[in-house]
Protein backbone atom coordinates (compact mmCIF):
# COMPACT_ATOMS: atom_id res chain seq x y z
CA UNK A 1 90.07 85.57 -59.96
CA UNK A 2 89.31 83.33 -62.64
CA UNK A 3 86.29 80.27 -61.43
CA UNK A 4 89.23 77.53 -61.68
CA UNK A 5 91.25 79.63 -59.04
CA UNK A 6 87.69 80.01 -56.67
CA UNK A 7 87.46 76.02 -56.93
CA UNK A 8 91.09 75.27 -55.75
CA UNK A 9 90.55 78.05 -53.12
CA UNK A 10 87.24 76.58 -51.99
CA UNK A 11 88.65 73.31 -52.00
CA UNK A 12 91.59 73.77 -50.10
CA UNK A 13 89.66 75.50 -47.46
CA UNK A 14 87.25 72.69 -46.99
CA UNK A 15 90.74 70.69 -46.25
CA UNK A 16 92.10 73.09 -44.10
CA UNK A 17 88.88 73.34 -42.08
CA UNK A 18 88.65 69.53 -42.03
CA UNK A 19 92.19 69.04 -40.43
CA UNK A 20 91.41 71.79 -38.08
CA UNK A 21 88.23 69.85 -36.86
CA UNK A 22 90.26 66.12 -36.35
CA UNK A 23 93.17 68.37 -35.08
CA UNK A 24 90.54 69.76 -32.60
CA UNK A 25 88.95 66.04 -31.96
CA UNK A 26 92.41 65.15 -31.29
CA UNK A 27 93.37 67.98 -29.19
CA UNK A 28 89.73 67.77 -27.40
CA UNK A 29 90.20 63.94 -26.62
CA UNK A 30 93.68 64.55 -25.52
CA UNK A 31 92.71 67.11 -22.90
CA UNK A 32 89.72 64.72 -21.85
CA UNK A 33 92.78 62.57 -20.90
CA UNK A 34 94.78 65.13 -19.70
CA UNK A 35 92.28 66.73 -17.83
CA UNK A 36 91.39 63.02 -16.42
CA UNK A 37 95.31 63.18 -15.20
CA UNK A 38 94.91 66.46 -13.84
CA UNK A 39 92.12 65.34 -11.40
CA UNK A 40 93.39 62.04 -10.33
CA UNK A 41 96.76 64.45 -9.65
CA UNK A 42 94.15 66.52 -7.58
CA UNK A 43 92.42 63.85 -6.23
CA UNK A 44 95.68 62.50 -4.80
CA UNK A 45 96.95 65.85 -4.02
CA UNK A 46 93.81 66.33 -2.38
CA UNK A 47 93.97 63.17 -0.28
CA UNK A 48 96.77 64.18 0.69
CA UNK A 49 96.73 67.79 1.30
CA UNK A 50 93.16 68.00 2.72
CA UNK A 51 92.64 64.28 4.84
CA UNK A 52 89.54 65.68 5.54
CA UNK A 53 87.73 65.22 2.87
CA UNK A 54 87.57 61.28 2.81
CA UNK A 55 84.75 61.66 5.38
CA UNK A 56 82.30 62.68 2.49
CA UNK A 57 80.51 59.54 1.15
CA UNK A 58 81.18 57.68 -2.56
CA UNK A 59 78.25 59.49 -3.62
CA UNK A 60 78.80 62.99 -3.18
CA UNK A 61 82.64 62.71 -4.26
CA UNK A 62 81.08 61.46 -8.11
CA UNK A 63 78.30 64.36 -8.11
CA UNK A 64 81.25 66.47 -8.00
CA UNK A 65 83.41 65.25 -10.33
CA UNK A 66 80.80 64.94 -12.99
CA UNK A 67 79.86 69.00 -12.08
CA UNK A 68 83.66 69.36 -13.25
CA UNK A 69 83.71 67.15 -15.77
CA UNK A 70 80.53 68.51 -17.09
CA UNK A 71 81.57 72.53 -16.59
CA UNK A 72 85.17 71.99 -18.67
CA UNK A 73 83.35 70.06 -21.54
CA UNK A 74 80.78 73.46 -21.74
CA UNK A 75 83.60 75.69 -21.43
CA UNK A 76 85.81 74.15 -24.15
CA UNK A 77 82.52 73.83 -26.94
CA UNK A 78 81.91 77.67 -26.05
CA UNK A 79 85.53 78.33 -27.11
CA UNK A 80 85.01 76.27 -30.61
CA UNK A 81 81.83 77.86 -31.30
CA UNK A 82 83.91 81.61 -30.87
CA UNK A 83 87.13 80.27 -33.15
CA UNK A 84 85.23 79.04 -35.89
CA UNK A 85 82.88 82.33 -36.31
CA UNK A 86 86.20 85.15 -35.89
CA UNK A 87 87.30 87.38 -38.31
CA UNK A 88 89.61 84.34 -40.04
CA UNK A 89 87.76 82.53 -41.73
CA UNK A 90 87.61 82.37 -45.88
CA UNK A 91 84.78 84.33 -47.55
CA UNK A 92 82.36 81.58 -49.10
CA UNK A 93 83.65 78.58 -46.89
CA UNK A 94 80.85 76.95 -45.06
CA UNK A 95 80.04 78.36 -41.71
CA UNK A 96 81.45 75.47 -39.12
CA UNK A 97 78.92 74.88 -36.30
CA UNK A 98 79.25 72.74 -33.28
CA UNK A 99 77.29 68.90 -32.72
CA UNK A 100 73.86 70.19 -31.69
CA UNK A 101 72.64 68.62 -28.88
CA UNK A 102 69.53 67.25 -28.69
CA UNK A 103 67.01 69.82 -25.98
CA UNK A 104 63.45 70.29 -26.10
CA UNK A 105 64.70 74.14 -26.54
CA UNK A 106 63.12 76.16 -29.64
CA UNK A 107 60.65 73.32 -31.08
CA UNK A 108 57.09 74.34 -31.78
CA UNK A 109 54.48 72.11 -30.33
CA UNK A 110 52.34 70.57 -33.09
CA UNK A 111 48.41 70.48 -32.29
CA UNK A 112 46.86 67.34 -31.45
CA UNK A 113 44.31 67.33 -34.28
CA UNK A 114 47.34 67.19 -36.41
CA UNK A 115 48.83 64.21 -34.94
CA UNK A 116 45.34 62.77 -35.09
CA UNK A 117 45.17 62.99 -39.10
CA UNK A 118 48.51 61.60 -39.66
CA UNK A 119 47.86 58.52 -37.37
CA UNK A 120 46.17 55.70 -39.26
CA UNK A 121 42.83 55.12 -38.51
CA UNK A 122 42.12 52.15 -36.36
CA UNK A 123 39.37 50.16 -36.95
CA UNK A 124 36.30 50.82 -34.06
CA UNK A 125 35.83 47.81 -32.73
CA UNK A 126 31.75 46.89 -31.78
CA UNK A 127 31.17 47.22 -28.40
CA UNK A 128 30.06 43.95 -26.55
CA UNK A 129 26.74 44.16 -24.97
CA UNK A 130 27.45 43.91 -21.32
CA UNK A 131 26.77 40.41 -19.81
CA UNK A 132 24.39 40.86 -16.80
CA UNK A 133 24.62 38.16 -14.17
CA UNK A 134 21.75 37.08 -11.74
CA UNK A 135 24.07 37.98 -8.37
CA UNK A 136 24.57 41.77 -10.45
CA UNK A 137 23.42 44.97 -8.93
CA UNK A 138 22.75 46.50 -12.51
CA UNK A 139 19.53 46.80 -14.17
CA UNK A 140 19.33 43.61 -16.24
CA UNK A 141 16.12 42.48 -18.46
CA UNK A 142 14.44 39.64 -17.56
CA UNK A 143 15.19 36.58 -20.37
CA UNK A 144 12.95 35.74 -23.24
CA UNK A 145 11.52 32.48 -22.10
CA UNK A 146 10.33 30.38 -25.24
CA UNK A 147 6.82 28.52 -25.06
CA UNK A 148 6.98 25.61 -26.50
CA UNK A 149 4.48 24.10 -28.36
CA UNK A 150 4.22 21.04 -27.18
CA UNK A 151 2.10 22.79 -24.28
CA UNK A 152 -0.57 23.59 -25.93
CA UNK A 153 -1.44 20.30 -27.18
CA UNK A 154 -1.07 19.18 -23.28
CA UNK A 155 -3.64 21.64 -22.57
CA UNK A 156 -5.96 20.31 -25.64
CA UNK A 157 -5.19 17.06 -24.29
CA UNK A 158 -6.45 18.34 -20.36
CA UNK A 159 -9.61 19.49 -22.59
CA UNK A 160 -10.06 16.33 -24.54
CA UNK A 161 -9.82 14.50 -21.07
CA UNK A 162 -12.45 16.93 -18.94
CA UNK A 163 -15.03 16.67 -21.70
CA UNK A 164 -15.03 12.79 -21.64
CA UNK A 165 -14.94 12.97 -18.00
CA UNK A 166 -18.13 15.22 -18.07
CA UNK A 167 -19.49 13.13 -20.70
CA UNK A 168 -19.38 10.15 -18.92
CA UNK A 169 -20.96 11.61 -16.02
CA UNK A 170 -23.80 13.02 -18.30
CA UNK A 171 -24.49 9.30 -19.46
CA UNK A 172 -24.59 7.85 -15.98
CA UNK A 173 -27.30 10.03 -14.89
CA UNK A 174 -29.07 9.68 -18.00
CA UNK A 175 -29.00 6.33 -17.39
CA UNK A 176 -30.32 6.35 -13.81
CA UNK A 177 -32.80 8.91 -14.63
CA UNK A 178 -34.07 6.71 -17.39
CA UNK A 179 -35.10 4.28 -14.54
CA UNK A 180 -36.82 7.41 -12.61
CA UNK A 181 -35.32 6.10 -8.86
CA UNK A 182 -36.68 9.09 -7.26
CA UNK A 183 -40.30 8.84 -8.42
CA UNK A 184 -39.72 4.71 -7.26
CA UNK A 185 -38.36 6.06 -3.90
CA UNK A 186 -41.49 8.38 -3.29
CA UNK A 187 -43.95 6.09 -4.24
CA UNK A 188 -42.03 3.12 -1.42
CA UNK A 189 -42.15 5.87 1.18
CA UNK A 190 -45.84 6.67 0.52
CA UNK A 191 -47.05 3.13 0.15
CA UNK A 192 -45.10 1.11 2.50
CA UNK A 193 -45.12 1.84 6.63
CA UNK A 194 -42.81 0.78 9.04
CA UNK A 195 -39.90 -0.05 7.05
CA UNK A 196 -38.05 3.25 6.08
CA UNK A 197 -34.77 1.92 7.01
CA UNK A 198 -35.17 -1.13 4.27
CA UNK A 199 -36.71 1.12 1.84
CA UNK A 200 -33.47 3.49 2.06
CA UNK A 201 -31.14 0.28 2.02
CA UNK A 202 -32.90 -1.46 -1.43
CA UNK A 203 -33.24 2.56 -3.00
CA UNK A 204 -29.18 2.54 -1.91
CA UNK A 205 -28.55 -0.84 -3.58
CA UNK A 206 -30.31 -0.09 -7.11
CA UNK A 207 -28.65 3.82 -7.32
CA UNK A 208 -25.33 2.52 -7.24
CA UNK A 209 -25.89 -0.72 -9.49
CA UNK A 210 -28.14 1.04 -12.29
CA UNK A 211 -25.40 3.98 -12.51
CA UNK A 212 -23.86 2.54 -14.86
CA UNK A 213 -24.61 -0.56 -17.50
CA UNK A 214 -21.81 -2.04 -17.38
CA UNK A 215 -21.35 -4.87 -14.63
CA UNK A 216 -19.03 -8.01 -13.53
CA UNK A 217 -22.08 -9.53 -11.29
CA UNK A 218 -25.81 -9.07 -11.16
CA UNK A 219 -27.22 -7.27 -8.66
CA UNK A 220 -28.78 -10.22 -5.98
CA UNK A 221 -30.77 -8.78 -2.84
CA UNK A 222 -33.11 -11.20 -0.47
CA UNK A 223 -35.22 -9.20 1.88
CA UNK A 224 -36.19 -11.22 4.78
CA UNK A 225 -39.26 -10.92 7.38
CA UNK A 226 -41.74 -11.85 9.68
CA UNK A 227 -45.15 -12.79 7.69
CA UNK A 228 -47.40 -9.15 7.10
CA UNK A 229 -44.63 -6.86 7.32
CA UNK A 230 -45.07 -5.51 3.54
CA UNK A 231 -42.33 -7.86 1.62
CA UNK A 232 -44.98 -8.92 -1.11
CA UNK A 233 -46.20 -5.44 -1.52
CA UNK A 234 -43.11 -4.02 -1.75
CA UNK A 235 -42.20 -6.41 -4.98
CA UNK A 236 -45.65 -5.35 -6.24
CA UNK A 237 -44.89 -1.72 -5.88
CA UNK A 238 -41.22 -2.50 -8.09
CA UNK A 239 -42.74 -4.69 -10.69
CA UNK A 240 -45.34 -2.31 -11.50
CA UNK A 241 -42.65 0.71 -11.84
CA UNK A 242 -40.22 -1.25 -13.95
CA UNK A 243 -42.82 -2.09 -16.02
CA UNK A 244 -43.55 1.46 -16.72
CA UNK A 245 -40.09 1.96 -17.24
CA UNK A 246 -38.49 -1.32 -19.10
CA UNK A 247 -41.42 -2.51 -20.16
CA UNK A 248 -43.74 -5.56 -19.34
CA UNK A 249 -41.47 -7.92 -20.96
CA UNK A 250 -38.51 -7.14 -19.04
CA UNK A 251 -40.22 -7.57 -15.78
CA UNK A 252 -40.93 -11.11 -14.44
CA UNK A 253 -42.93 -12.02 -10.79
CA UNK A 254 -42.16 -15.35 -10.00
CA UNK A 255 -44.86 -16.96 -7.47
CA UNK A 256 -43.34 -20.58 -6.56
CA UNK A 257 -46.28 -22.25 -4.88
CA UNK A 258 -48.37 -20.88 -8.45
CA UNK A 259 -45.53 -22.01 -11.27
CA UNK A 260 -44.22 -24.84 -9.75
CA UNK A 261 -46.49 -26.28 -6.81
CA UNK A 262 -45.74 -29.49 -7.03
CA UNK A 263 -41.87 -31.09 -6.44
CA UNK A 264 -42.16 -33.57 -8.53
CA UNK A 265 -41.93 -31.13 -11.48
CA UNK A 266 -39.21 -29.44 -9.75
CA UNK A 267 -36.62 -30.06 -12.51
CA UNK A 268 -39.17 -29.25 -15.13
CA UNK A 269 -39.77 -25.88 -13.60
CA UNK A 270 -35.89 -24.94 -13.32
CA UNK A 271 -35.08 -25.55 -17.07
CA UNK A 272 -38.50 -23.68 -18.03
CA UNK A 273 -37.37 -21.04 -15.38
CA UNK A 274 -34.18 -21.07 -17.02
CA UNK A 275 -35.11 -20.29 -20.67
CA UNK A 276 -37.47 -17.83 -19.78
CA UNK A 277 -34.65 -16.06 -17.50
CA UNK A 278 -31.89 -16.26 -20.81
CA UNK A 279 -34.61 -15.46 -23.24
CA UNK A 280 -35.36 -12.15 -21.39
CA UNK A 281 -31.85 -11.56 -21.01
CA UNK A 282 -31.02 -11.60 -24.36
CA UNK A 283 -33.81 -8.69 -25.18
CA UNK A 284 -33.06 -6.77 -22.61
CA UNK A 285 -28.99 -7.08 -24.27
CA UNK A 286 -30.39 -5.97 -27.35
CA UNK A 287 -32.46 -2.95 -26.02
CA UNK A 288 -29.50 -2.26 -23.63
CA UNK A 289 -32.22 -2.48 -20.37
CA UNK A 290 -31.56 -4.67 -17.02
CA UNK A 291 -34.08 -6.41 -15.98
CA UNK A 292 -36.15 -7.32 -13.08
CA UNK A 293 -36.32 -10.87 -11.62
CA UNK A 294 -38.97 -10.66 -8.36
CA UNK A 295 -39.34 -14.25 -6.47
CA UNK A 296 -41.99 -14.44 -4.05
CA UNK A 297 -42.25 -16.70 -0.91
CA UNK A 298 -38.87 -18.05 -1.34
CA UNK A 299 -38.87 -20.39 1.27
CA UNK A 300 -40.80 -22.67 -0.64
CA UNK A 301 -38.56 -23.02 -3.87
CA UNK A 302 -37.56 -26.32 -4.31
CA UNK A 303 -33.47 -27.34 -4.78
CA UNK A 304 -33.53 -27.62 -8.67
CA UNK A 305 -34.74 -24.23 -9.13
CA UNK A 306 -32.44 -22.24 -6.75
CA UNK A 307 -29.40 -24.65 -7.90
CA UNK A 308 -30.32 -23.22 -11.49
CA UNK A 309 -31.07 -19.79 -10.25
CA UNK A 310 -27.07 -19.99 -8.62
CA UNK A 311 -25.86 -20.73 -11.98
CA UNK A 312 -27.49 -17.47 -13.07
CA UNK A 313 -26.46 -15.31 -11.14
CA UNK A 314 -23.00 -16.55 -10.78
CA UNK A 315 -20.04 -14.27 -11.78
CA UNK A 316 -18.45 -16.98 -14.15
CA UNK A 317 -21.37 -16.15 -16.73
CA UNK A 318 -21.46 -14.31 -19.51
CA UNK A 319 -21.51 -10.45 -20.18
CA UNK A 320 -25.40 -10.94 -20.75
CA UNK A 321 -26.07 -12.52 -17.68
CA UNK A 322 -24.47 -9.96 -15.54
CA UNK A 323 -26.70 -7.33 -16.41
CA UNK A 324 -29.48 -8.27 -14.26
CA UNK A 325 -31.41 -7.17 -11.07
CA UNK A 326 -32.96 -10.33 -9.09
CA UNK A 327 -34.91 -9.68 -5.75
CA UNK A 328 -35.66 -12.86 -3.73
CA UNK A 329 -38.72 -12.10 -0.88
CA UNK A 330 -39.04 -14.85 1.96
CA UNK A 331 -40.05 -15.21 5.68
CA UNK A 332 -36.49 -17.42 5.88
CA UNK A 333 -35.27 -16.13 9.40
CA UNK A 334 -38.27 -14.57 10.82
CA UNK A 335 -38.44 -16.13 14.38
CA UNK A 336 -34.61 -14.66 14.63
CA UNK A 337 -35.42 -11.17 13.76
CA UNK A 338 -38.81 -11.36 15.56
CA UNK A 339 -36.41 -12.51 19.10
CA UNK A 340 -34.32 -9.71 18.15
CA UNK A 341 -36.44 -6.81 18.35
CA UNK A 342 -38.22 -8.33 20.91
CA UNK A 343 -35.75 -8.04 23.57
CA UNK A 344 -33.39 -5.39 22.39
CA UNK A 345 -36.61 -2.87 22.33
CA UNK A 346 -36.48 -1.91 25.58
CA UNK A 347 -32.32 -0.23 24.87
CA UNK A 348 -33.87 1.55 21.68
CA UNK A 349 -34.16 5.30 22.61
CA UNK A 350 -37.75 6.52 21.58
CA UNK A 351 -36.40 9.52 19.71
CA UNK A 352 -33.95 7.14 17.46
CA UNK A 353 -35.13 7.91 13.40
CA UNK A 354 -36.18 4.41 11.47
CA UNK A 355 -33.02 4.71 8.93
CA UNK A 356 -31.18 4.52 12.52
CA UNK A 357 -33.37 1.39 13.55
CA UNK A 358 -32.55 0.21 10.82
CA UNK A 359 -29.15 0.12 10.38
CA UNK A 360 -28.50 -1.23 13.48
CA UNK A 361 -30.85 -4.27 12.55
CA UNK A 362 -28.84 -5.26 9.77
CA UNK A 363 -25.55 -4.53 11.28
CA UNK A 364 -27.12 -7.01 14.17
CA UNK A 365 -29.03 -9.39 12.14
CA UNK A 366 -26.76 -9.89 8.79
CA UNK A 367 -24.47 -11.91 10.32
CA UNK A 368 -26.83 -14.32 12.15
CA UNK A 369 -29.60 -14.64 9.00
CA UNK A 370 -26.49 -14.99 6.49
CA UNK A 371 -24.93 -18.47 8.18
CA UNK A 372 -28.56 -19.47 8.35
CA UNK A 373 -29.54 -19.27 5.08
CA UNK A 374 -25.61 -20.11 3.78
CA UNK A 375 -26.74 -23.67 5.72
CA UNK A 376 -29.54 -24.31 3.15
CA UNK A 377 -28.38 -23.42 -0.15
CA UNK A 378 -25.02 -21.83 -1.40
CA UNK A 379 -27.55 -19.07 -3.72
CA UNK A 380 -27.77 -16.67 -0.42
CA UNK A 381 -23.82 -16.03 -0.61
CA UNK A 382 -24.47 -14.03 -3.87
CA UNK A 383 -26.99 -12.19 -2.17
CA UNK A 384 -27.54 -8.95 -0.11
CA UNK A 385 -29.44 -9.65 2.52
CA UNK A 386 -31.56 -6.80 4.16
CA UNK A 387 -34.64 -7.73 7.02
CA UNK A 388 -37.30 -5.99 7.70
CA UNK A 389 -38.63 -5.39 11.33
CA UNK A 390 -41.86 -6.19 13.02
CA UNK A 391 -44.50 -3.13 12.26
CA UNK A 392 -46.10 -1.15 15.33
CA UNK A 393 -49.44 -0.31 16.16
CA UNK A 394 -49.28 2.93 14.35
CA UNK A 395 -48.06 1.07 11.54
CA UNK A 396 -50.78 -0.67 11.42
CA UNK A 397 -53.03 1.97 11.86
CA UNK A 398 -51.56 3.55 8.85
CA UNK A 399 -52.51 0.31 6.60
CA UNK A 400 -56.22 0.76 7.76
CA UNK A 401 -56.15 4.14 6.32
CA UNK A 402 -54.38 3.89 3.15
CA UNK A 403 -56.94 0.77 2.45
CA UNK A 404 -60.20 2.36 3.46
CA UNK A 405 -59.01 4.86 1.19
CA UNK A 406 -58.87 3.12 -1.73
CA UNK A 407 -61.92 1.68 -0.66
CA UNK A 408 -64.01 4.65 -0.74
CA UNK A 409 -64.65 4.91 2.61
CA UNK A 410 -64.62 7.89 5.19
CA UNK A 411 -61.17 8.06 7.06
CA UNK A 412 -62.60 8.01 10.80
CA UNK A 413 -59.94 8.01 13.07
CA UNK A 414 -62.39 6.26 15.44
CA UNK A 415 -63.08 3.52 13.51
CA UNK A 416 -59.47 2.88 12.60
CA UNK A 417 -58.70 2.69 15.84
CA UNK A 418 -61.37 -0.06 16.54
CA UNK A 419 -60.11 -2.04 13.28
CA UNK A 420 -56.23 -1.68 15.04
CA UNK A 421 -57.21 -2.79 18.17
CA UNK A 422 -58.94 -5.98 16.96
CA UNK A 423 -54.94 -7.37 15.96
CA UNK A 424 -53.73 -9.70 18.02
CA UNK A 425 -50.10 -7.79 19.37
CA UNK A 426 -47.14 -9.09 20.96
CA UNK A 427 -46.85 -7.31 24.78
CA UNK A 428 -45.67 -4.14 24.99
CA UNK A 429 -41.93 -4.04 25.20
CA UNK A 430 -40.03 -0.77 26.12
CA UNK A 431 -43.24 1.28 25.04
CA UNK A 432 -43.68 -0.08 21.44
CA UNK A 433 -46.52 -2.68 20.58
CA UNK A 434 -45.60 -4.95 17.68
CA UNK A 435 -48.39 -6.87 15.86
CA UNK A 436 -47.83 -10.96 15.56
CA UNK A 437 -49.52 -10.65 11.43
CA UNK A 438 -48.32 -7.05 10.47
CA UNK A 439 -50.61 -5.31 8.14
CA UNK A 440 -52.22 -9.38 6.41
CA UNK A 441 -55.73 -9.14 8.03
CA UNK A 442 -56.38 -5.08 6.98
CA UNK A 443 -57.66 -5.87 3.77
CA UNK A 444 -60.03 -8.68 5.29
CA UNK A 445 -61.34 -6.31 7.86
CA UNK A 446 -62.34 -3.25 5.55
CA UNK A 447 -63.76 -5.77 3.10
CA UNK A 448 -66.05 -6.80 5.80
CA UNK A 449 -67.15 -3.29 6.54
């Protein structure tokens, strides 16, 4: 057989096998039908012959007729399968298989590292730090806190402020101890008797006014008492330590009945008083020193000079003028302080300290001595006013000692006690003995020995 002849052969099989396969589609889809016939014939033969099958439910009836259905479909493709493979087919036709089904059955699993490969790589995204919230359970670090700058120049500024602070303190008691207050309060409580409480006031007075230099009214005190009670030694006893201190021109003891004993040159006297006053002021500006003003016996200033001495010492002068220290001694309410201790003596405990005594003097006394010396010139409302009290026996006996002393002669107790006892006294009064002239007629007596 020529390869023409094989062609047309090959050919016409192909077309013959072809027909055979629609005539088998045909023939398959007319049995479907026919078969679909068949069972609604058997369904109503069914119904009819056996009544007692309509008591199975919807459900069950379609499970079996799709088991049919599915079992005559099999059956049929099993007969294909044997037809096309017999004995009758043409050598060199292609074989004719069935429509393979698609099963799991006979494929090869393929490993996963395969599968891996072929997939396209995805991009690994960066994992997030994980958020940690306060209210979390976790472990969570505690945040970075940023210092800020700005603090440490708060705490040079604290510095800045503490050393100025200290500073300033430093200056103030360089400034008191350039004054030397405690070798002034030593030398009052060794040299003047009886009047501790005072002392401690006036000591009081010039601490806090000479702490600092700075001042918006001169420092004005008027001590006030009986006549021999130590008020004209105790301005001795300050001049002569601010003069160590200040200097002898800063220092000025003002007797009246010596400068200006008669009136008639009152007025004089208060403008000479005057200049001397703002020319000592002004070098004591310059040197950056207060000075010390000391007025004895008081009383008898005339009405010129205390009318200039109030525009002194007034707070509507200058910066100059404030920076002063003026200490006015007089017996101006004696007979009042005198009445006072006189019958309040007796309710003074015996075991009561001076500095007690003292203060409850003043807080007595101030009121009554200030309207009485407010009535005779408007000067004592710049002043502090502190009295001194009426000196014992002991007191007294105490002068005789410290003067015979300086005298040269022997301390006998008997003797002093002789000297004390010729002082006229005011009568005893709730156990203490005041003397009517103080400590006046000591010096007279041991000059006489």
């Amino acid at each position: 057989m020529s390869d023409r002849d094989s062609s047309t052969s090959a050919s016409q099989t192909e077309e013959e096998l072809e027909e055979e396969l629609d005539g088998e589609k045909d023939g398959e889809m007319n049995g479907e039908v026919e078969d679909e016939q068949e069972e609604n014939d058997d369904k109503s033969s069914e119904r009819s012959a056996a009544p007692s099958l309509s008591s199975f439910s919807s459900s069950l009836r379609a499970v079996i007729r799709i088991k049919q259905k599915y079992q005559a479909i099999k059956k049929r493709r099993q007969e294909l399968t044997l037809g096309l493979g017999g004995p009758g087919n043409l050598t060199g036709a292609a074989p004719r298989t069935s429509p393979k089904i698609f099963t799991f059955d006979g494929l090869t699993p393929i490993p996963y590292s395969t599968l891996a490969a072929a997939a396209p790589q995805r991009k690994k995204r960066k994992r997030r730090k994980r958020v940690l919230f306060p209210n979390s359970g976790g472990c969570r670090a505690p945040p970075k806190q940023e210092q800020s700058r700005a603090k440490y120049c708060l705490y040079l500024l604290f510095a800045i402020v503490f050393i100025q602070v200290y500073n300033a303190i430093e200056n103030l008691d360089d400034h008191v101890l350039r004054y030397d207050l405690e070798g002034l309060e030593k030398t009052l409580r060794r040299e003047v008797f009886g009047q501790q409480g005072a002392v401690e006031g006036l000591l009081s007075h010039l601490k806090d006014y000479l702490s600092t230099y700075v001042h918006n009214k001169p420092l004005v005190v008027s001590l006030h008492g009986p006549s021999g009670v130590g008020k004209s030694h105790l301005g001795r006893l300050l001049a002569g330590h601010f003069r160590s201190v200040v200097g002898e021109t800063l220092v000025l003891q003002y007797y009246v009945l010596h400068h200006c004993p008669q009136e008639a040159n009152a007025l004089h006297c208060a403008s000479d008083l005057s200049a001397i006053i703002s020319e000592m002021v002004e070098r004591a500006e310059e040197e950056e020193k207060i000075p010390l003003f000391i007025f004895d016996e008081a009383e008898h200033m005339h009405d010129e000079i205390l009318d200039a001495l109030w525009q002194l010492v007034a707070s509507k002068q200058s910066n100059e003028y404030l920076n002063a220290i003026y200490l006015f001694l007089s017996n101006l309410g004696h007979a009042h302080i005198t009445k006072h201790m006189l019958h309040n003596s007796s309710s003074i405990p015996m075991g009561m300290s001076a500095s007690s005594r003292h203060s409850n003097l003043v807080k007595e006394l101030t009121p009554i001595l200030r309207n009485t010396l407010e009535n005779l010139h408007i000067l004592w409302t710049e002043a502090d006013i502190l009295p001194l009290g009426l000196l014992e026996k002991g007191h007294v006996m105490e002068c005789f000692l410290d003067e015979m002393t300086r005298e040269g002669f022997y301390p006998d107790h008997t003797n002093i006690e002789r000297l004390a006892g010729e002082i006229e006294y005011y009568p005893t009064v709730g156990g203490h003995e005041y003397s009517q002239t103080g400590c006046k007629q000591v010096v007279a007596k041991v000059n006489l020995l």
